[in-house]
Structures are given as C-alpha cells and as structure tokens.
Protein backbone atom coordinates (compact mmCIF):
# COMPACT_ATOMS: atom_id res chain seq x y z
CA UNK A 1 194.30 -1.74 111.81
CA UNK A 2 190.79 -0.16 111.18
CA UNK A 3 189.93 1.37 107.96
CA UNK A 4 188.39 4.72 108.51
CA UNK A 5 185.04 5.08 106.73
CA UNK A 6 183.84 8.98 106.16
CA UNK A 7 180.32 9.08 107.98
CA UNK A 8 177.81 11.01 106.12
CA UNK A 9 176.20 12.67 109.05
CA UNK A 10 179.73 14.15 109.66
CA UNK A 11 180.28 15.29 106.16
CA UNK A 12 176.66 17.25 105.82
CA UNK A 13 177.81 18.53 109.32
CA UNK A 14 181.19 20.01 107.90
CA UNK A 15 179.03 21.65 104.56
CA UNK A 16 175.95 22.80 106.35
CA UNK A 17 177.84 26.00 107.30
CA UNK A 18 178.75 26.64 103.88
CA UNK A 19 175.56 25.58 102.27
CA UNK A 20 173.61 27.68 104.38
CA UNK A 21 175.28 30.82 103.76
CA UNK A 22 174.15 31.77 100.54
CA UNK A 23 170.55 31.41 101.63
CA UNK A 24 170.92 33.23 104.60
CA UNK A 25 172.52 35.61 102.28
CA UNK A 26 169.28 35.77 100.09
CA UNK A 27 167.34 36.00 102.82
CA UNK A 28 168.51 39.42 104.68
CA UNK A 29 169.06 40.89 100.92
CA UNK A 30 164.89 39.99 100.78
CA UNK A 31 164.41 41.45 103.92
CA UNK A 32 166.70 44.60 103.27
CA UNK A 33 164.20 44.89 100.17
CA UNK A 34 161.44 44.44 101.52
CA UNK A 35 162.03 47.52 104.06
CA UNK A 36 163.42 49.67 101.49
CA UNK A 37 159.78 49.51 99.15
CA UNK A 38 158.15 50.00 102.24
CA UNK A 39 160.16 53.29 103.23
CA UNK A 40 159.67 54.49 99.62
CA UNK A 41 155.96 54.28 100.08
CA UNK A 42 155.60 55.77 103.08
CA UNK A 43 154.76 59.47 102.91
CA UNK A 44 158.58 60.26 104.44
CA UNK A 45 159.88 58.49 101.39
CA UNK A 46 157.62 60.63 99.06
CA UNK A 47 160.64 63.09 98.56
CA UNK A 48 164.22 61.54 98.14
CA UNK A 49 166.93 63.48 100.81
CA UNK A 50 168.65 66.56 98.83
CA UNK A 51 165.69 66.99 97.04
CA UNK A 52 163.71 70.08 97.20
CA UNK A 53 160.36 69.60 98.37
CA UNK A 54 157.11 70.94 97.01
CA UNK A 55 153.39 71.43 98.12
CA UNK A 56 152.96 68.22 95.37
CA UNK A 57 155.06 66.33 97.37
CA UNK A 58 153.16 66.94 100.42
CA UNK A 59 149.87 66.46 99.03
CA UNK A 60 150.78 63.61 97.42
CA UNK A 61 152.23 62.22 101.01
CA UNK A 62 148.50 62.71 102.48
CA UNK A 63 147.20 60.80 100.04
CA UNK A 64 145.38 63.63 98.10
CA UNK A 65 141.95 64.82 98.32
CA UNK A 66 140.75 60.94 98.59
CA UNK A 67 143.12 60.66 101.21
CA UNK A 68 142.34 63.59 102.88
CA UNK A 69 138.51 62.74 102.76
CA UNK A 70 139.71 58.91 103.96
CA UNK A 71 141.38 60.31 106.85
CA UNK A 72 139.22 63.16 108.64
CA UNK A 73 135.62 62.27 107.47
CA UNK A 74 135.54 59.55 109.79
CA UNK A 75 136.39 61.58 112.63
CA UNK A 76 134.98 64.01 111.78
CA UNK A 77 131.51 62.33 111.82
CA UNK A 78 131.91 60.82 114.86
CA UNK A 79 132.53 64.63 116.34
CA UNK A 80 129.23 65.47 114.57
CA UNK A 81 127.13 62.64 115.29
CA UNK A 82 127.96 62.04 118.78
CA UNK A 83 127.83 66.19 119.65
CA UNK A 84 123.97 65.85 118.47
CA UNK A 85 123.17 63.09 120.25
CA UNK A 86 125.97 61.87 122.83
CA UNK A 87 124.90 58.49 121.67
CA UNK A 88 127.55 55.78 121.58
CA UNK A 89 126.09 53.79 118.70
CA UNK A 90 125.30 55.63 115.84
CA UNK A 91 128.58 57.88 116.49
CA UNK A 92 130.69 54.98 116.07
CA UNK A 93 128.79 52.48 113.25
CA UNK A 94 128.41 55.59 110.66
CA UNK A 95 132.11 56.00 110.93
CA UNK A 96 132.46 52.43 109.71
CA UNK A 97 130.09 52.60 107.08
CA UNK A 98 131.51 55.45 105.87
CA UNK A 99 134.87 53.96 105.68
CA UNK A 100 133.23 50.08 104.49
CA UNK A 101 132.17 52.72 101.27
CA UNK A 102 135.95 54.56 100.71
CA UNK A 103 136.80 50.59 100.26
CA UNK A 104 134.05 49.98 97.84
CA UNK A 105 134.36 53.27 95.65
CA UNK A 106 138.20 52.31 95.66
CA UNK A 107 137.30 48.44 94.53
CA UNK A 108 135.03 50.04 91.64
CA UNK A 109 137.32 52.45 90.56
CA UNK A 110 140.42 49.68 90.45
CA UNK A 111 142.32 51.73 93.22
CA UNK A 112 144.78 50.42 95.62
CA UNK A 113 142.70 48.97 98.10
CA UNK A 114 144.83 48.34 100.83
CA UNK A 115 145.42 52.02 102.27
CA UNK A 116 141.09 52.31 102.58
CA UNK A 117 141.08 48.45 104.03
CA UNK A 118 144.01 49.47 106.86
CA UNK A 119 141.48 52.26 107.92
CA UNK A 120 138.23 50.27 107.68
CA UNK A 121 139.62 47.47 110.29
CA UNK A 122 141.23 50.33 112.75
CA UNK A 123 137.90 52.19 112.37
CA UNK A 124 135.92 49.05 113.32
CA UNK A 125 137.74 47.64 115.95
CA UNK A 126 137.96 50.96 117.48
CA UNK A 127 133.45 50.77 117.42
CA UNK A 128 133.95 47.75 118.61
CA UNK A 129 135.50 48.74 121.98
CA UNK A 130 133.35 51.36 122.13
CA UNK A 131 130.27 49.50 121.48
CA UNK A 132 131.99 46.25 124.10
CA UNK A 133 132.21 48.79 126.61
CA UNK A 134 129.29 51.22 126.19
CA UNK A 135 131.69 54.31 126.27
CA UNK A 136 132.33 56.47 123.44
CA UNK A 137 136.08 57.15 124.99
CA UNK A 138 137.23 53.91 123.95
CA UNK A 139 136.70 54.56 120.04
CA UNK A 140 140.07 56.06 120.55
CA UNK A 141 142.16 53.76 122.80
CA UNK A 142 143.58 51.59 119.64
CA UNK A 143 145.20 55.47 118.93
CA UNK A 144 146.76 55.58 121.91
CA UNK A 145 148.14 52.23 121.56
CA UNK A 146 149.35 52.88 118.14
CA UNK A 147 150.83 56.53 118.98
CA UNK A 148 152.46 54.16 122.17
CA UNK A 149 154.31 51.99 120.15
CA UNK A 150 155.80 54.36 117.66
CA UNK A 151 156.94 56.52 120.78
CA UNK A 152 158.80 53.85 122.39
CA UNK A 153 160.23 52.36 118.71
CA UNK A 154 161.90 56.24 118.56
CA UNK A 155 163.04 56.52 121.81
CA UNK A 156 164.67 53.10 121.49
CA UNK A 157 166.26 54.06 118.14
CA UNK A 158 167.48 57.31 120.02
CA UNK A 159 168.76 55.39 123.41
CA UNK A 160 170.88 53.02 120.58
CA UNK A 161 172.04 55.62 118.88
CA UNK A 162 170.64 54.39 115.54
CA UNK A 163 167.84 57.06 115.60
CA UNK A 164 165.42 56.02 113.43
CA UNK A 165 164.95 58.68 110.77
CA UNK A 166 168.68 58.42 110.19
CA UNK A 167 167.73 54.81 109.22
CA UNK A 168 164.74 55.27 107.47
CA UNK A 169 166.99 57.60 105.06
CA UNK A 170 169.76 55.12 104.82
CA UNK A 171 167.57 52.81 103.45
CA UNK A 172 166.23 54.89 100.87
CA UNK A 173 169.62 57.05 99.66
CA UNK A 174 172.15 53.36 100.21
CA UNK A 175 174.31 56.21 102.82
CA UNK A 176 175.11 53.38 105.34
CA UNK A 177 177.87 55.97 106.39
CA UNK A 178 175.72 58.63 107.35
CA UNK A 179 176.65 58.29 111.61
CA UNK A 180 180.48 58.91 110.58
CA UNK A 181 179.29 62.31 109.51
CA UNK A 182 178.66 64.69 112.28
CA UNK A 183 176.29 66.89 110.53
CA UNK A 184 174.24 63.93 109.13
CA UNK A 185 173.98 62.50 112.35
CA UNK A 186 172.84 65.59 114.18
CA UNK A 187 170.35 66.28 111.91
CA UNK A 188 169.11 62.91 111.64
CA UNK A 189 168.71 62.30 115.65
CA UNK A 190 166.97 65.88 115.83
CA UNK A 191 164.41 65.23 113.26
CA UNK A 192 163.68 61.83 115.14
CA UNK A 193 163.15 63.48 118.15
CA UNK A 194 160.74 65.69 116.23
CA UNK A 195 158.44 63.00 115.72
CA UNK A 196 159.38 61.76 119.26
CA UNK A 197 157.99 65.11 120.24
CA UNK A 198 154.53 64.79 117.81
CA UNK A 199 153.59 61.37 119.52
CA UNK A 200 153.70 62.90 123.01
CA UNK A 201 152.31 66.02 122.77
CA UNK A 202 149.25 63.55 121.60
CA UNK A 203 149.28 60.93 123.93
CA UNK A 204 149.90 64.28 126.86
CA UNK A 205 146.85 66.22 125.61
CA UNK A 206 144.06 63.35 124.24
CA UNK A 207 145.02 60.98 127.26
CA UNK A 208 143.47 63.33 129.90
CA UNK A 209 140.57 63.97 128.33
CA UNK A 210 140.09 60.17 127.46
CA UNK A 211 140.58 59.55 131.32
CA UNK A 212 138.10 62.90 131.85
CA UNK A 213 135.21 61.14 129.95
CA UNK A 214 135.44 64.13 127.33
CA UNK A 215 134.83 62.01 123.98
CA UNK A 216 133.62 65.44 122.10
CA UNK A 217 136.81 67.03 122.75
CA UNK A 218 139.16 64.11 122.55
CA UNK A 219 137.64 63.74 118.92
CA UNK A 220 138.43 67.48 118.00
CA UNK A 221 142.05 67.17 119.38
CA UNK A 222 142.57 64.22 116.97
CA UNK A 223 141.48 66.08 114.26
CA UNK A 224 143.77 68.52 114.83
CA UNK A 225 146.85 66.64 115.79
CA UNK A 226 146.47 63.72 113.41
CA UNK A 227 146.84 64.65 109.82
CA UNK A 228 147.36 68.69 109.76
CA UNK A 229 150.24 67.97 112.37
CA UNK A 230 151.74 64.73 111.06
CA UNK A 231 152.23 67.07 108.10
CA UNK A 232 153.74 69.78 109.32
CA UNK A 233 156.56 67.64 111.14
CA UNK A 234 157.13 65.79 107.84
CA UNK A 235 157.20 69.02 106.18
CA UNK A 236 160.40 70.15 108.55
CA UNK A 237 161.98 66.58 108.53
CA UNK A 238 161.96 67.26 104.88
CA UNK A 239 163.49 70.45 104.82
CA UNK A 240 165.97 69.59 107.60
CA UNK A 241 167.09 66.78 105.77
CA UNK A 242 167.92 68.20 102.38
CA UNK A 243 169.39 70.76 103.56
CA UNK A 244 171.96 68.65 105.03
CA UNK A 245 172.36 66.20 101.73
CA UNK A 246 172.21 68.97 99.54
CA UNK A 247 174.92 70.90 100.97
CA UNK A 248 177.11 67.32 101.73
CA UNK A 249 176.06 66.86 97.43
CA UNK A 250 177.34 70.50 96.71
C-alpha cells in the first residue's frame, strides 16, 4: 500500500488562486485611482456634477491667462508668421521656441511643468513633419490624429452603451448606478455625443482645407475651434449635468 506524499507543486497550485486575489484586488483599486485623479484634473472634473458652475470654474478649466497664452500663442504665430512669408521654416520653429520658453518661465517660477512640456513635444513633432515634408499642412496632421482617436473612443463608448461622459462622472461622484436611472442616462449619452459632435465638425471643416493645401486658413479654423469651442461644449456638459444631479439631490 503506497503512502501518499502531498507534492508541493500541487499545493502552491491549490493557493495560487487565493493568494493572488488580494493583489489583483490592489491592483484594479490602483488603477480605479489612478483614473479618478486624472478625471479630477481634467478641466471636465473642474466642477463636481450638481454643482453650479461659474465663469471661475471655466477659467480655471483653460488653464487661466497662462493657459490661455500656452494654448493660442503658438498658433497663433504660426498664422502670423507664415501669412508674411508663406515660409515653412520659420512658421513652424518660432512656435517651438515659443513654447521651449512657457516651459522655462514655468521651471523658474516652480510651476507645474508638465501641462507646458505636453505642448512643447506636440508643438515640435508637429514642425517636425512639417519641416520632414517641406509642407506647412502637415504642422497639423498630429491634430487630426489626436481629434481621430477621441472621436472613435466616444463613439465606441456610445455603440456599448457605456457613453463615456456618463463614466467620466461616475468616477468622480462614486454613482456606479447612474445607467439604472433614465434621466441620468439620457443626459449623460447626449452630452457625449456633444463632444462626439465638437471632434467632427473639426476633423469635417480643417480636413479639407489640409487636403486643399490651405495652411493659412486651416491655422485660423484651429484657433477658432480649439480652445473657444472646447469651452463652450464643456460649458453645456456642465450645465446639462447639474441640472440633472441637482434635481436627482433635491
């Protein structure tokens, strides 16, 4: 008669489950986190749902008068500079120098860096297509990519039905419940469409003119339709949303 002997390979087999768990536990609870500081800092999370917005809020969601400066001078420049001359170089290197200074004056001054560093690398890789391909158009082709992949991340939060505003508020209010209430959810999905809508009335008017050669106007159309736009849809997502918490709070 044999004498069964436990095999140690077999018992870390049986508590690997087990042992693993908590870990993996840890692990989403990071990740949950993680998300949740990054929807707070984004301009959407500058007002908290069922609060009442103000003209604060929304300045403070633009980043200010630096960020104001950060985010049209550039463009701006480039609109000036390459009007005058129609010159591909100097239209897209004072852009960058411009923006290599926001980072400097924010490392003197002990600001956060990181919001002036994000625009200094799209800024310069943007030249550097340019620059690669001797045509002032492509300065804005890392836009279209980045207006791109938002679209399609909204349309596939719509097409699962987990539009993505209605998670982007989740995560900051904790209402994991908010689909199981009709109102939430139609706000929610309509305010993500919204922003479905902001991304392609870009990519419908600045990709013509990109294919038309018409860098002048394809900078003036991003002017317009980048910042002053992005904040007037937050604006309404705002006020769409509280009005829907508040009266749900009420």
């Amino acid at each position: 008669m044999s004498k069964h002997v436990d095999d140690p390979a077999d018992d870390a087999a049986t508590r690997e489950p087990h042992d693993a768990s908590p870990g993996d536990s840890s692990n989403a609870d990071e990740l949950r986190d993680a998300f949740v500081a990054a929807a707070r800092r984004s301009g959407f999370g500058r007002v908290a749902p069922g609060e009442r917005p103000t003209a604060h809020d929304l300045w403070g969601a633009v980043g200010g008068v630096r960020g104001l400066i950060e985010s049209l001078l550039p463009g701006f420049l480039f609109l000036v500079v390459y009007t005058i001359t129609s010159d591909v170089v100097p239209s897209v290197l004072i852009p960058v120098g411009i923006a290599v200074l926001f980072v400097l004056v924010r490392a003197v001054t002990r600001s956060p860096i990181l919001p002036a560093a994000i625009g200094l690398v799209g800024i310069a890789l943007s030249a550097g297509l340019a620059l690669w391909s001797g045509r002032a158009e492509e300065n804005f082709l890392l836009g279209f990519v980045i207006n791109g992949v938002w679209l399609v991340a909204l349309l596939i939060s719509l097409a699962v039905r987990r539009p993505l505003i209605g998670v982007i508020t989740a995560l900051l209010t904790g209402d994991h419940e908010w689909r199981a209430d009709s109102a939430k959810r139609t706000v929610l999905t309509v305010t993500t469409w919204l922003w479905v809508a902001l991304f392609t009335l870009r990519l419908a008017i600045q990709v013509p003119l990109y294919v038309a050669e018409q860098a002048a106007a394809l900078a003036a159309t991003k002017l317009v339709m980048g910042l002053p736009l992005y904040a007037a849809v937050l604006w309404v997502t705002w006020l769409m949303i509280r009005a829907v918490y508040a009266r749900r709070a009420a």
